[in-house]
PDB file of N, CA and C in Angstrom:
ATOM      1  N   UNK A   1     -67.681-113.120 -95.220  1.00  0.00           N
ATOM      2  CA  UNK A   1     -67.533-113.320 -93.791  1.00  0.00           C
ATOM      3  C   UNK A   1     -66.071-113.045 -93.425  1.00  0.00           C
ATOM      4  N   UNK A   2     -66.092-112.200 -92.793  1.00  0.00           N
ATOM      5  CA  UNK A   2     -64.787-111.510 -92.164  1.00  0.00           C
ATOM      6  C   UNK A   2     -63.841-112.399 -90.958  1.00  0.00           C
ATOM      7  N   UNK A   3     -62.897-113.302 -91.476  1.00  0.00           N
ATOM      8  CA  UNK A   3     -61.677-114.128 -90.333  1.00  0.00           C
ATOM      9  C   UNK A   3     -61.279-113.258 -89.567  1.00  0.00           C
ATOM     10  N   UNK A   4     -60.817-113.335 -88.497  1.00  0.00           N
ATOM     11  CA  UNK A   4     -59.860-112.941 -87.366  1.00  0.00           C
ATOM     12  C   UNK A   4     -58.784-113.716 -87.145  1.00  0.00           C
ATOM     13  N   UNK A   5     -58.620-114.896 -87.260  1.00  0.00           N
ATOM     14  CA  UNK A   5     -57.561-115.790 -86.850  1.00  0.00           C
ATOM     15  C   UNK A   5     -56.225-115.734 -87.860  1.00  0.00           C
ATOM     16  N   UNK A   6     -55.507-116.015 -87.392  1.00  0.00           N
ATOM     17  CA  UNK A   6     -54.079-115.923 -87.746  1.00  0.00           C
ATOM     18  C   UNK A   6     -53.296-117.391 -87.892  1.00  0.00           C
ATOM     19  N   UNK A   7     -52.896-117.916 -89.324  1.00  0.00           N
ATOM     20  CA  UNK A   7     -52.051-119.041 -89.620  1.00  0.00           C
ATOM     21  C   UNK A   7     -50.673-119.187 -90.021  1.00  0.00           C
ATOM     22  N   UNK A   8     -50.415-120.145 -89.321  1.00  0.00           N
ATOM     23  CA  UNK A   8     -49.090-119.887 -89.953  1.00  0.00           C
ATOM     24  C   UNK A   8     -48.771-121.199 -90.993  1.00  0.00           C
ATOM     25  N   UNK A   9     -48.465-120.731 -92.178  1.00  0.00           N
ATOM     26  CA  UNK A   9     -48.818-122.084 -93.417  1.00  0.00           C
ATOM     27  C   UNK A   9     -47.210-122.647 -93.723  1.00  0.00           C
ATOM     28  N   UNK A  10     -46.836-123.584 -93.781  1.00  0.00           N
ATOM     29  CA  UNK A  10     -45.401-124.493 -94.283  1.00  0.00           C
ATOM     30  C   UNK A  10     -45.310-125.401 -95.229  1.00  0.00           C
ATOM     31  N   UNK A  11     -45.339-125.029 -96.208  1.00  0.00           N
ATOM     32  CA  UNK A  11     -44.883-125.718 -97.407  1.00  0.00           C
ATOM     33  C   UNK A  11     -43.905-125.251 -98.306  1.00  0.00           C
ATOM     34  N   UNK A  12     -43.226-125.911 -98.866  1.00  0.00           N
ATOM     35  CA  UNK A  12     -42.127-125.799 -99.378  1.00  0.00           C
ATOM     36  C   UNK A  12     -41.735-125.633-101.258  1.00  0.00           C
ATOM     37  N   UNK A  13     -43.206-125.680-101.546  1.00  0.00           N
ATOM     38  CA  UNK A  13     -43.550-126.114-102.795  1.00  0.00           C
ATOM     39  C   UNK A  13     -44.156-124.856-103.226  1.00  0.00           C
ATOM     40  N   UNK A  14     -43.712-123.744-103.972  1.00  0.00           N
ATOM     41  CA  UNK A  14     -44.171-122.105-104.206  1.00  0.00           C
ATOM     42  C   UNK A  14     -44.988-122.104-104.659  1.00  0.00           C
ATOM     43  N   UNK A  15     -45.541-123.091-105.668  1.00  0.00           N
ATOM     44  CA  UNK A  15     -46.981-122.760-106.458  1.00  0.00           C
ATOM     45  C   UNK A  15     -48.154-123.258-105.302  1.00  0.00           C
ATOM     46  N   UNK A  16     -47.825-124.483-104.545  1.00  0.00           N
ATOM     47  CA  UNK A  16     -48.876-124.982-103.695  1.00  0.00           C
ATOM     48  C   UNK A  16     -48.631-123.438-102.638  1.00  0.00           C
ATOM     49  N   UNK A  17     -47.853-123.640-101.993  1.00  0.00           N
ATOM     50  CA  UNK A  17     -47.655-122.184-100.862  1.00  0.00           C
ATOM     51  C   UNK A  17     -48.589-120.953-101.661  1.00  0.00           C
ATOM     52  N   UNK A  18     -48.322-120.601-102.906  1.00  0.00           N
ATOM     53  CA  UNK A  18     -49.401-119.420-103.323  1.00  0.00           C
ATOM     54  C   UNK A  18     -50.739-119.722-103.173  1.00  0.00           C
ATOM     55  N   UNK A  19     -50.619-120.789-104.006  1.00  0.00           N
ATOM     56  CA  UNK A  19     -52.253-121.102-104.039  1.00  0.00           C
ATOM     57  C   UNK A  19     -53.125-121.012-102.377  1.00  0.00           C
ATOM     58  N   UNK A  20     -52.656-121.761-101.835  1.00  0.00           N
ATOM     59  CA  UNK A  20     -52.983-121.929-100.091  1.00  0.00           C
ATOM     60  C   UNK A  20     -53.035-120.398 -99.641  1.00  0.00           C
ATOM     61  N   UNK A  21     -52.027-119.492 -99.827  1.00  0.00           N
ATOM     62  CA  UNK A  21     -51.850-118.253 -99.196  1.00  0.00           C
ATOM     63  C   UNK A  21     -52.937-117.710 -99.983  1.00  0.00           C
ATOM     64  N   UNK A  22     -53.491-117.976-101.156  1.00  0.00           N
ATOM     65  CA  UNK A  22     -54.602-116.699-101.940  1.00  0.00           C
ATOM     66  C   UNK A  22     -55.718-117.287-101.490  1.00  0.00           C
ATOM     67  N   UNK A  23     -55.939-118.608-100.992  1.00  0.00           N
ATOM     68  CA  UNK A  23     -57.523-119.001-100.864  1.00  0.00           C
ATOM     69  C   UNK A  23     -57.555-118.792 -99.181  1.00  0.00           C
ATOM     70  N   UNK A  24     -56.428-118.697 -98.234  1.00  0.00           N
ATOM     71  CA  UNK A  24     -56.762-118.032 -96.861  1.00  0.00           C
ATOM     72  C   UNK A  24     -57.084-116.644 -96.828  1.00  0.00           C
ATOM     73  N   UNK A  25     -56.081-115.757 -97.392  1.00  0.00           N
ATOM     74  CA  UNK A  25     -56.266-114.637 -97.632  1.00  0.00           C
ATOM     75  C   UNK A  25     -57.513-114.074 -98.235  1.00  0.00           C
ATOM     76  N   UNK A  26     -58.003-114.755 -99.093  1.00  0.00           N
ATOM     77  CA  UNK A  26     -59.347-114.159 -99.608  1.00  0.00           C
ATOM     78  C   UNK A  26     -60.382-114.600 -98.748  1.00  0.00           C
ATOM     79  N   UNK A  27     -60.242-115.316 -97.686  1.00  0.00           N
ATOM     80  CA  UNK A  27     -60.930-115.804 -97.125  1.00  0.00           C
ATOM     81  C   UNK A  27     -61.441-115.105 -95.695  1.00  0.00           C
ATOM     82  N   UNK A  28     -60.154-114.281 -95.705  1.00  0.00           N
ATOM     83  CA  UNK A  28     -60.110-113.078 -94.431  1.00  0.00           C
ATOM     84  C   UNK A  28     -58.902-113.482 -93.791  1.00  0.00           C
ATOM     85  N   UNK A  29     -58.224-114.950 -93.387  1.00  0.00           N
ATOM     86  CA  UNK A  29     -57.326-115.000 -92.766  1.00  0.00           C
ATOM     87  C   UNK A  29     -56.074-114.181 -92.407  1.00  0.00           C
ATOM     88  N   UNK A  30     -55.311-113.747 -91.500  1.00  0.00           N
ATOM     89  CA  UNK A  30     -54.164-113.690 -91.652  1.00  0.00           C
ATOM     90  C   UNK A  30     -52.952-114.831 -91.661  1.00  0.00           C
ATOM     91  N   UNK A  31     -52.120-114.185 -92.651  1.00  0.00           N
ATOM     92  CA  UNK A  31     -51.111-115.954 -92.954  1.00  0.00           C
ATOM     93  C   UNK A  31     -49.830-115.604 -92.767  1.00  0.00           C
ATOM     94  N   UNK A  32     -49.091-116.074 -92.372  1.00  0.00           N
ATOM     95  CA  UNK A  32     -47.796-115.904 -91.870  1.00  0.00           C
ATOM     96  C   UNK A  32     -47.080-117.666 -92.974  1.00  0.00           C
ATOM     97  N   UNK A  33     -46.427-116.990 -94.153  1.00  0.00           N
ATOM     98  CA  UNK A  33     -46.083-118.347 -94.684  1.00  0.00           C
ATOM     99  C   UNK A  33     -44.142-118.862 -94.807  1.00  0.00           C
ATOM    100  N   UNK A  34     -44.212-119.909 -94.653  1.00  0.00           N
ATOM    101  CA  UNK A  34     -42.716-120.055 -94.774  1.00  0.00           C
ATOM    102  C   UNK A  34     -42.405-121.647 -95.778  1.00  0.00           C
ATOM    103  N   UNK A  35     -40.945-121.276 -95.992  1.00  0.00           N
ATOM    104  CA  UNK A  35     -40.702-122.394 -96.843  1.00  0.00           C
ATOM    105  C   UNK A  35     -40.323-123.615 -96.445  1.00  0.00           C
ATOM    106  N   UNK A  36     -40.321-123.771 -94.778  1.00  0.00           N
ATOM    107  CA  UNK A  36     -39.351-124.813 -94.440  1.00  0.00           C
ATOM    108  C   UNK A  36     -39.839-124.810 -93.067  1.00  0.00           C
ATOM    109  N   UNK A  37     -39.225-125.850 -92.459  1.00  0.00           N
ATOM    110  CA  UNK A  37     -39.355-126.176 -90.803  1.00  0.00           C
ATOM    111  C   UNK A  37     -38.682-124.590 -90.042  1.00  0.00           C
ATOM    112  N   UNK A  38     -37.834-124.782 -90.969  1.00  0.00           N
ATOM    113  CA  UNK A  38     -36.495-123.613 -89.918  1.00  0.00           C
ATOM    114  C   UNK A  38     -37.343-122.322 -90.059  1.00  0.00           C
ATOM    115  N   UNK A  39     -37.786-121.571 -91.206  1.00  0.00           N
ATOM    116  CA  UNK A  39     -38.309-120.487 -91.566  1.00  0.00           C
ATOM    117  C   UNK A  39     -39.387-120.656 -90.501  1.00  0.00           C
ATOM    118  N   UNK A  40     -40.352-121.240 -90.257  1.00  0.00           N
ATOM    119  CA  UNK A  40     -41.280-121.330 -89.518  1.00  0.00           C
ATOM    120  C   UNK A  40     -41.074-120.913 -87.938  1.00  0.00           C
ATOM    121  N   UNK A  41     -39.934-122.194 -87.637  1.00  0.00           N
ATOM    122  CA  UNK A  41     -39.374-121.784 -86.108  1.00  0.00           C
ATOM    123  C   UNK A  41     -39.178-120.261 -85.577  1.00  0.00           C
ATOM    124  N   UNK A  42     -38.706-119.814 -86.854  1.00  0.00           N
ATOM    125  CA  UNK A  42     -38.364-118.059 -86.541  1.00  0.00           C
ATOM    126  C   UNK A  42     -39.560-116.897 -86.639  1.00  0.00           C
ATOM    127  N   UNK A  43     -40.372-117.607 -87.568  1.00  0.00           N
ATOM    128  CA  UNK A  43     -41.923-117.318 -87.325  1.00  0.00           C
ATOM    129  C   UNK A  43     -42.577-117.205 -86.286  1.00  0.00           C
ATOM    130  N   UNK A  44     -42.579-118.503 -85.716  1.00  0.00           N
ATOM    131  CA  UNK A  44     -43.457-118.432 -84.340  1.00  0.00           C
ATOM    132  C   UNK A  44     -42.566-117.958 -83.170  1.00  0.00           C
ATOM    133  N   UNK A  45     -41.382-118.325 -83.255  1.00  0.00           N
ATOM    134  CA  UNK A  45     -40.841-117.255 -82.376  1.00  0.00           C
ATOM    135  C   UNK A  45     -41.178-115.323 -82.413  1.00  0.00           C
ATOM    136  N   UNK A  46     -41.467-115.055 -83.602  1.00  0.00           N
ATOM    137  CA  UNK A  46     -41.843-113.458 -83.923  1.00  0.00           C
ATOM    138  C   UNK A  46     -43.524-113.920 -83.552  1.00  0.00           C
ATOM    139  N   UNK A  47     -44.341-114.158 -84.029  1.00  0.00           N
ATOM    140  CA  UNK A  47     -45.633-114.251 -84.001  1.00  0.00           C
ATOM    141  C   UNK A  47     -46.193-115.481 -83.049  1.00  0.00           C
ATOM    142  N   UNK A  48     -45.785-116.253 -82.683  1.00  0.00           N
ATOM    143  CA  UNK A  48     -45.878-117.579 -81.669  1.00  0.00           C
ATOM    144  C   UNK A  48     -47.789-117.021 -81.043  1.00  0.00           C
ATOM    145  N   UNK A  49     -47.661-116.324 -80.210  1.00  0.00           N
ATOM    146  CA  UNK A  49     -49.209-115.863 -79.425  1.00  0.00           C
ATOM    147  C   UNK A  49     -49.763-115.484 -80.375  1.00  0.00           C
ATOM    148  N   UNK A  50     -49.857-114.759 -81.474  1.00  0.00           N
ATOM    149  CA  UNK A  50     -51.207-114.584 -82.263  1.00  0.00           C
ATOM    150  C   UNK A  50     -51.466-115.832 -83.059  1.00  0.00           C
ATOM    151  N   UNK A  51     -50.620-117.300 -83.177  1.00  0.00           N
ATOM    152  CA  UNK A  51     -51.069-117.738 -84.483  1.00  0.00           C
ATOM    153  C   UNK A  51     -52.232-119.122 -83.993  1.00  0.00           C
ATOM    154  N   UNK A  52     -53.307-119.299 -84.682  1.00  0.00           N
ATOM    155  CA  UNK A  52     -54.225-119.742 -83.970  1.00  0.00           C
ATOM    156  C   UNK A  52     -54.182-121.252 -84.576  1.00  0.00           C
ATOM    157  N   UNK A  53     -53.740-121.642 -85.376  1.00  0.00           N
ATOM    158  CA  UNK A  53     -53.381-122.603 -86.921  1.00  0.00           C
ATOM    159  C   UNK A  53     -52.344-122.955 -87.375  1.00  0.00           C
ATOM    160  N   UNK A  54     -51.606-123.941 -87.228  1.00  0.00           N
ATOM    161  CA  UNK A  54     -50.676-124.225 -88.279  1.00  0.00           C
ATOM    162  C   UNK A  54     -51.036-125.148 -89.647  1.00  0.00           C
ATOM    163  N   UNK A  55     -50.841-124.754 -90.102  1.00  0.00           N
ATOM    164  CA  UNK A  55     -51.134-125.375 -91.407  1.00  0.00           C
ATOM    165  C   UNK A  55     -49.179-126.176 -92.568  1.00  0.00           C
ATOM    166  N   UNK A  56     -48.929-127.589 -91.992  1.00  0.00           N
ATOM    167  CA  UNK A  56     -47.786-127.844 -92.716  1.00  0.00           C
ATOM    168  C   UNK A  56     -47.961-129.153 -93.329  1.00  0.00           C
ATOM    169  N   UNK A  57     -47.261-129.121 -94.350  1.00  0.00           N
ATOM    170  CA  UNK A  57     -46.913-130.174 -95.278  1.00  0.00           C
ATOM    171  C   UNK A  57     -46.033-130.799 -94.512  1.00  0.00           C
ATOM    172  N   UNK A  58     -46.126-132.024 -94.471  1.00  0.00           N
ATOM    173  CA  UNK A  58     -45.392-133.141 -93.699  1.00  0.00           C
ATOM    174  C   UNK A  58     -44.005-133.351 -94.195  1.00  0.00           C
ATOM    175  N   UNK A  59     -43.527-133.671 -95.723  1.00  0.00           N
ATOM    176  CA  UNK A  59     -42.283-133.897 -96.228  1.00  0.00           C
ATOM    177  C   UNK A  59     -41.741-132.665 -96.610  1.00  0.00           C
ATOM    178  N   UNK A  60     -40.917-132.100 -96.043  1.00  0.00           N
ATOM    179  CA  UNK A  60     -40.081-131.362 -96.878  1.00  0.00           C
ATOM    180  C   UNK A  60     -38.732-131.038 -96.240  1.00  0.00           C
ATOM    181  N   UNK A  61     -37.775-130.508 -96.960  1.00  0.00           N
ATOM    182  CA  UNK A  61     -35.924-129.911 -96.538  1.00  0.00           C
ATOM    183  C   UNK A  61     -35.826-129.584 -95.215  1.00  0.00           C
ATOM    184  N   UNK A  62     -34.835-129.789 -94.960  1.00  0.00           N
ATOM    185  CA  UNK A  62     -34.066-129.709 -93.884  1.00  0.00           C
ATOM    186  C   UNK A  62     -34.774-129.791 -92.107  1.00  0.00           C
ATOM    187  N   UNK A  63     -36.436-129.821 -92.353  1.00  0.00           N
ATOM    188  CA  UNK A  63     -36.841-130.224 -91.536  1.00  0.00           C
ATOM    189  C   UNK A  63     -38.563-130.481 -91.710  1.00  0.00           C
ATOM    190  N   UNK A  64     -39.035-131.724 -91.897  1.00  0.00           N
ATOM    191  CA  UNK A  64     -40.245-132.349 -92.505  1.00  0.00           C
ATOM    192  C   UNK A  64     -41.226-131.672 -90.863  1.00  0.00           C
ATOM    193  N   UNK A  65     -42.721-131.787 -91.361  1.00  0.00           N
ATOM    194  CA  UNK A  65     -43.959-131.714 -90.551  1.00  0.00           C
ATOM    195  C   UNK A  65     -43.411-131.894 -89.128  1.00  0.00           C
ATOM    196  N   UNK A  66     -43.326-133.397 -89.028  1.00  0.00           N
ATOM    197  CA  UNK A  66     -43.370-133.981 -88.246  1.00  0.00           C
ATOM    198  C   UNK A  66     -42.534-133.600 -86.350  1.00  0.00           C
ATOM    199  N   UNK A  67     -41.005-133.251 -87.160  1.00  0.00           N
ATOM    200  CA  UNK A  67     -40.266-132.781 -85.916  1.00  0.00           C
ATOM    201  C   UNK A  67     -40.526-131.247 -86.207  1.00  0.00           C
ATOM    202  N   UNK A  68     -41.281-130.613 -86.531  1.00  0.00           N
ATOM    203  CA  UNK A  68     -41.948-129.060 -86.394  1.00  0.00           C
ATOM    204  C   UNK A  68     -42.909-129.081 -85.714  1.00  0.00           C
ATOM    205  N   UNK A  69     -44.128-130.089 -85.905  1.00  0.00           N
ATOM    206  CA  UNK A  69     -44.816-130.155 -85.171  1.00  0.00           C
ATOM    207  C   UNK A  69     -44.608-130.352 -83.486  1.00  0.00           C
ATOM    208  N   UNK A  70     -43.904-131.440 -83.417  1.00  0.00           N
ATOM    209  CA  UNK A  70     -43.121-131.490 -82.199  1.00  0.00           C
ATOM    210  C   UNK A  70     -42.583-130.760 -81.628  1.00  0.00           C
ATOM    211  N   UNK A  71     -41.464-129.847 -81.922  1.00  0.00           N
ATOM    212  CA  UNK A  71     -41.212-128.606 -81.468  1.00  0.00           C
ATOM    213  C   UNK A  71     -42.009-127.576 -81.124  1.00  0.00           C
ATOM    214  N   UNK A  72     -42.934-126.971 -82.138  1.00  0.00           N
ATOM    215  CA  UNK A  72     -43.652-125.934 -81.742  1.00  0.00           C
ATOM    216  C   UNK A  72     -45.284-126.550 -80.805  1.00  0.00           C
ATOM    217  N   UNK A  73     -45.141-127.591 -80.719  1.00  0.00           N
ATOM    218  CA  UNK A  73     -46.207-128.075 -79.617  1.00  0.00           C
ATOM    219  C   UNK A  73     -45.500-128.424 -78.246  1.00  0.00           C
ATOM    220  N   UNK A  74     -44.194-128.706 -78.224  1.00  0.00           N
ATOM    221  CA  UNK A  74     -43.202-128.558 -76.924  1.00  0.00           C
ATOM    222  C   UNK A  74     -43.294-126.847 -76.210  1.00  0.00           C
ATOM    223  N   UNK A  75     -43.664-126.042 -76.952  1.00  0.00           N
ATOM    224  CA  UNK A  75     -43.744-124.659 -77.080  1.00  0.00           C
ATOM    225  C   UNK A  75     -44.962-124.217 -77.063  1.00  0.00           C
ATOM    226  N   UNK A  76     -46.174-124.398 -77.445  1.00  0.00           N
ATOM    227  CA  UNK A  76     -47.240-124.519 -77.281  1.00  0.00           C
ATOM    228  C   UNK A  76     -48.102-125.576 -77.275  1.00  0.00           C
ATOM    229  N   UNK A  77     -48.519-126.025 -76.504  1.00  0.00           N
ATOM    230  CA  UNK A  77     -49.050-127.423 -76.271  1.00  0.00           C
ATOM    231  C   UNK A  77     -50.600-128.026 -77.152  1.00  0.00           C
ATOM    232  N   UNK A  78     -51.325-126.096 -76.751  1.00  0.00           N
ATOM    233  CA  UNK A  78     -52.864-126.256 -77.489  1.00  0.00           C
ATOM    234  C   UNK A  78     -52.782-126.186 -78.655  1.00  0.00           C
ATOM    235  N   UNK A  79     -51.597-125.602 -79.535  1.00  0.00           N
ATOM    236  CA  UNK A  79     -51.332-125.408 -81.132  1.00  0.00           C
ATOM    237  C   UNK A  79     -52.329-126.099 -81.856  1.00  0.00           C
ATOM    238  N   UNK A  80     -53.417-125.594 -82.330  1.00  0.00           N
ATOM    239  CA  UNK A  80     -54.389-126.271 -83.219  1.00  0.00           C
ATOM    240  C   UNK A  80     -53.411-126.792 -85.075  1.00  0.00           C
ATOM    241  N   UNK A  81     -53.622-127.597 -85.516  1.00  0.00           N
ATOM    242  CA  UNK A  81     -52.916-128.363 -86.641  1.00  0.00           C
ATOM    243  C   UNK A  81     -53.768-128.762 -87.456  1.00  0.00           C
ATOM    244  N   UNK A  82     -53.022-128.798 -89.067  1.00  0.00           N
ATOM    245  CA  UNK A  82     -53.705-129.467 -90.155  1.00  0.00           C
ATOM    246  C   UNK A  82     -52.528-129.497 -90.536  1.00  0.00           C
ATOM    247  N   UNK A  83     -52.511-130.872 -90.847  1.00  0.00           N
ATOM    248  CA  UNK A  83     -51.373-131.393 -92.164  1.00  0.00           C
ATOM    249  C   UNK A  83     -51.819-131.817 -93.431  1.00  0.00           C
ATOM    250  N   UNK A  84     -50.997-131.362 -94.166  1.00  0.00           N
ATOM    251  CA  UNK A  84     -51.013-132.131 -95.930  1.00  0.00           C
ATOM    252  C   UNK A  84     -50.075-132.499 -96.174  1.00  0.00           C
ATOM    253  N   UNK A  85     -50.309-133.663 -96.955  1.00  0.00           N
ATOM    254  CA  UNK A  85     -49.624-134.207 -97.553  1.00  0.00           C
ATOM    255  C   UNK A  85     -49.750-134.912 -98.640  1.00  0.00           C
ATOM    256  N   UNK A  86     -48.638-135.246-100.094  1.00  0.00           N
ATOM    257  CA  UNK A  86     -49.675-135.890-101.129  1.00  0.00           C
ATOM    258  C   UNK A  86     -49.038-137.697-100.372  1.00  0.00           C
ATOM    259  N   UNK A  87     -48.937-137.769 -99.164  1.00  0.00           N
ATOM    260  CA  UNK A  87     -48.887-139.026 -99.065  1.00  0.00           C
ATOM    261  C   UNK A  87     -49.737-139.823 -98.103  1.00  0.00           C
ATOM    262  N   UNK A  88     -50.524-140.351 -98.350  1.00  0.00           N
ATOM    263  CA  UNK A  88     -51.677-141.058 -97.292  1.00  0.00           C
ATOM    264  C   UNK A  88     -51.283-141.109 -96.107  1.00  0.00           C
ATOM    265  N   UNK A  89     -49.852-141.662 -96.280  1.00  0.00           N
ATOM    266  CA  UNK A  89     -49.248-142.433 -94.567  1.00  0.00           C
ATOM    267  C   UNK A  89     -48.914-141.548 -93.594  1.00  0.00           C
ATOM    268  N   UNK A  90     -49.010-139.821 -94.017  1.00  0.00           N
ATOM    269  CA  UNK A  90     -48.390-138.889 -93.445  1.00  0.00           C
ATOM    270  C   UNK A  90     -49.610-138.612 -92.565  1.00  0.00           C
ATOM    271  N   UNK A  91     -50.361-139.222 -91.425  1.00  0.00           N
ATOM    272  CA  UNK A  91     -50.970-138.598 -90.732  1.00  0.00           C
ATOM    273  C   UNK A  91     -51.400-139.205 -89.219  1.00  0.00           C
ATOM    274  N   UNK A  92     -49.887-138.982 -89.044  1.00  0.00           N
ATOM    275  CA  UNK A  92     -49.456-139.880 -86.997  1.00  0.00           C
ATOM    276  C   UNK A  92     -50.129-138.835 -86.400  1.00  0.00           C
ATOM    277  N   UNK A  93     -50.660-137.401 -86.955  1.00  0.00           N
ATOM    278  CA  UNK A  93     -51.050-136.159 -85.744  1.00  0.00           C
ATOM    279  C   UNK A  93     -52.462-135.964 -85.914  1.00  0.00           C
ATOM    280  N   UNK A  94     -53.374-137.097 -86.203  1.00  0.00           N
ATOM    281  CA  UNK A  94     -54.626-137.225 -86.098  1.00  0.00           C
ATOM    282  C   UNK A  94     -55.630-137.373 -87.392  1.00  0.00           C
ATOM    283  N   UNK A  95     -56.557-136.539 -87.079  1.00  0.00           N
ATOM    284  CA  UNK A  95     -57.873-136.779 -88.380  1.00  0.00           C
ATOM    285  C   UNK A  95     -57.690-135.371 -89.329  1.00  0.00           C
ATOM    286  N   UNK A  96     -57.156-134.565 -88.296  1.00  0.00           N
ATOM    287  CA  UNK A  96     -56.921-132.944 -89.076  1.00  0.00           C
ATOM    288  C   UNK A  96     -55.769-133.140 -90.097  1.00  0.00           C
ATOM    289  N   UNK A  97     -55.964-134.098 -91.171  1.00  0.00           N
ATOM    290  CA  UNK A  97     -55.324-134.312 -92.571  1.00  0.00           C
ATOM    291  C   UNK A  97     -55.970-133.974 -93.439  1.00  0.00           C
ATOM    292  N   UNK A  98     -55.301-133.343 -94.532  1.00  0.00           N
ATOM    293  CA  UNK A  98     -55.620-133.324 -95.830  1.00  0.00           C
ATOM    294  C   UNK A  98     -54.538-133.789 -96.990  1.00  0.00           C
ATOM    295  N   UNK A  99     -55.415-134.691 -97.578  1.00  0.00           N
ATOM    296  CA  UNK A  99     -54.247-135.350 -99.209  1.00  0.00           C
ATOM    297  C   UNK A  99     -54.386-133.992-100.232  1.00  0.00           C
ATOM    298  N   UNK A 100     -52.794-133.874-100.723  1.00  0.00           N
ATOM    299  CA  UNK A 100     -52.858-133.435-102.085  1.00  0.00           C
ATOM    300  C   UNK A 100     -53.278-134.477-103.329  1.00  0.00           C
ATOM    301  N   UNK A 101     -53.721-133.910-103.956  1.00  0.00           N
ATOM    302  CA  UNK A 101     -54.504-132.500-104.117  1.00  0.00           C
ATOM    303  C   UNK A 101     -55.435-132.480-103.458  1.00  0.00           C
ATOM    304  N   UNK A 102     -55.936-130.920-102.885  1.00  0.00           N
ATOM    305  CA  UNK A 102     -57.340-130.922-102.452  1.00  0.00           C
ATOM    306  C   UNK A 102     -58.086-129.248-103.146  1.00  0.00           C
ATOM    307  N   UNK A 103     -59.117-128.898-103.085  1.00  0.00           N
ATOM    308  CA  UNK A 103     -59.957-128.211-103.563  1.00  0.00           C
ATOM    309  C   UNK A 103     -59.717-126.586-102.515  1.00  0.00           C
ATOM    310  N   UNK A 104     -60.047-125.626-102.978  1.00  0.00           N
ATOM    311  CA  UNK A 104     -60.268-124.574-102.084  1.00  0.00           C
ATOM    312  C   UNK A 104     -61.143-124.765-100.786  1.00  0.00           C
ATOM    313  N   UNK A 105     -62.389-125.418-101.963  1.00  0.00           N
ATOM    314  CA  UNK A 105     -63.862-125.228-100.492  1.00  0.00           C
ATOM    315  C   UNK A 105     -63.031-126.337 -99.449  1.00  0.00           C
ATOM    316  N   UNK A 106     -62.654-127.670-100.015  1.00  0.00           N
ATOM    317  CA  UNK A 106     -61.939-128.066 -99.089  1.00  0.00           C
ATOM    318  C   UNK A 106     -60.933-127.846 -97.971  1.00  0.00           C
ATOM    319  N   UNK A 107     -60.241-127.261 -98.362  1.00  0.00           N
ATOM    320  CA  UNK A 107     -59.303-126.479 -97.613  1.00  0.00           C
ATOM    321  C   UNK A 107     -60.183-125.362 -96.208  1.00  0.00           C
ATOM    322  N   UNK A 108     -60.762-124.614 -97.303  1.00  0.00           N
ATOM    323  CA  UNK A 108     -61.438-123.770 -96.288  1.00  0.00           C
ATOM    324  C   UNK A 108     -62.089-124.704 -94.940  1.00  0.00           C
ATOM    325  N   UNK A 109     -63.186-125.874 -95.546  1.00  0.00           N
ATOM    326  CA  UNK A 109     -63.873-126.157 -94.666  1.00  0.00           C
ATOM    327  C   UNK A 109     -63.098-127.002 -93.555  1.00  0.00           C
ATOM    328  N   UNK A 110     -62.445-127.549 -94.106  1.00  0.00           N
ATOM    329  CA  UNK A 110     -61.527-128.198 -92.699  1.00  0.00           C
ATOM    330  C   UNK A 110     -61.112-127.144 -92.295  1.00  0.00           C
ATOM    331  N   UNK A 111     -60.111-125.943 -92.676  1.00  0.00           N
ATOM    332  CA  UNK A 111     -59.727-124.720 -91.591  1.00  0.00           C
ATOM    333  C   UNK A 111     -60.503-124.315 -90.863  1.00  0.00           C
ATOM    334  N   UNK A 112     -61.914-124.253 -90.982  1.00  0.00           N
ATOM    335  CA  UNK A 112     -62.918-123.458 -90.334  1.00  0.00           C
ATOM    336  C   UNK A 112     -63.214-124.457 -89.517  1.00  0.00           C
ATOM    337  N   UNK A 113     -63.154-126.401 -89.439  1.00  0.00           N
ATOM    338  CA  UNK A 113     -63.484-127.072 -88.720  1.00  0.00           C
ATOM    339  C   UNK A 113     -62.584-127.190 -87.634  1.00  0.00           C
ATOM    340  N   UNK A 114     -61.152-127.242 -88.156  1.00  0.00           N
ATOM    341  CA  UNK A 114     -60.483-127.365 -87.010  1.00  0.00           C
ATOM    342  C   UNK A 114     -60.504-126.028 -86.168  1.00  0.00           C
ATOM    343  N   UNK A 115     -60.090-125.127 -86.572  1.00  0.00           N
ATOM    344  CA  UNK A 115     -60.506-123.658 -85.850  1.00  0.00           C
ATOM    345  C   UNK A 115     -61.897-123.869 -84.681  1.00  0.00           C
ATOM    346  N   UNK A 116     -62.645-123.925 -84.921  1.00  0.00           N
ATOM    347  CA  UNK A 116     -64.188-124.138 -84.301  1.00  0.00           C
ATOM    348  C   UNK A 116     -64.353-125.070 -83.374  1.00  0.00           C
ATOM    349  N   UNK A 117     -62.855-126.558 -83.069  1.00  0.00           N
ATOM    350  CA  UNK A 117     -63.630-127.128 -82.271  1.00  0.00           C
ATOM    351  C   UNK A 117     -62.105-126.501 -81.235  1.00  0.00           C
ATOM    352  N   UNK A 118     -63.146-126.440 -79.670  1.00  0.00           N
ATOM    353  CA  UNK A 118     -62.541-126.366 -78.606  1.00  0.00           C
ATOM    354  C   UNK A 118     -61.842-127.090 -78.259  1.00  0.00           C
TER     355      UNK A 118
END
């Protein structure tokens, strides 16, 4: 089944960031990935209107989930979101969480859930 939508993924952690980038990608997605809050900002500033998804890890350098999320929803308001994190407490931005570790099909099926609802 052939994706159209476009993500932009933030984690900071290269083996998790691959893994995530090969199971969207095979999945059809397009992924726009970065290592950090800041890398991202310059992301959606280049790609901002096509990206339909953010997909970020809550803890990480020089600027965690949390004030990214904030920013790029000051900037786009409808920004659809999924956070991970391997820490339970990391999830003030709703039900669209996922704990590390999680599974591919997992991954997928929440992307495809949050994507899908209006």
């Amino acid at each position: 089944m052939e994706q159209r939508e476009t993500i932009l993924l933030v984690e900071d952690e290269p083996a998790v960031r691959q893994l995530i980038l090969l199971a969207l990608g095979r999945a059809g997605y397009t992924v726009h990935e970065a290592r950090n809050g800041q890398e991202a900002l310059e992301l959606f500033e280049k790609y901002g209107d096509s990206i339909d998804l953010l997909i970020t890890d809550m803890r990480m350098p020089y600027m965690g989930g949390a004030e990214l999320i904030r920013q790029l929803r000051s900037r786009q308001p409808t920004l659809k979101l999924l956070s991970i994190s391997g820490y339970a407490g990391d999830t003030e931005f709703g039900e669209d969480f996922l704990a590390k570790p999680f599974s591919r099909d997992e991954l997928l099926a929440k992307v495809r859930e949050v994507l899908d609802r209006r």
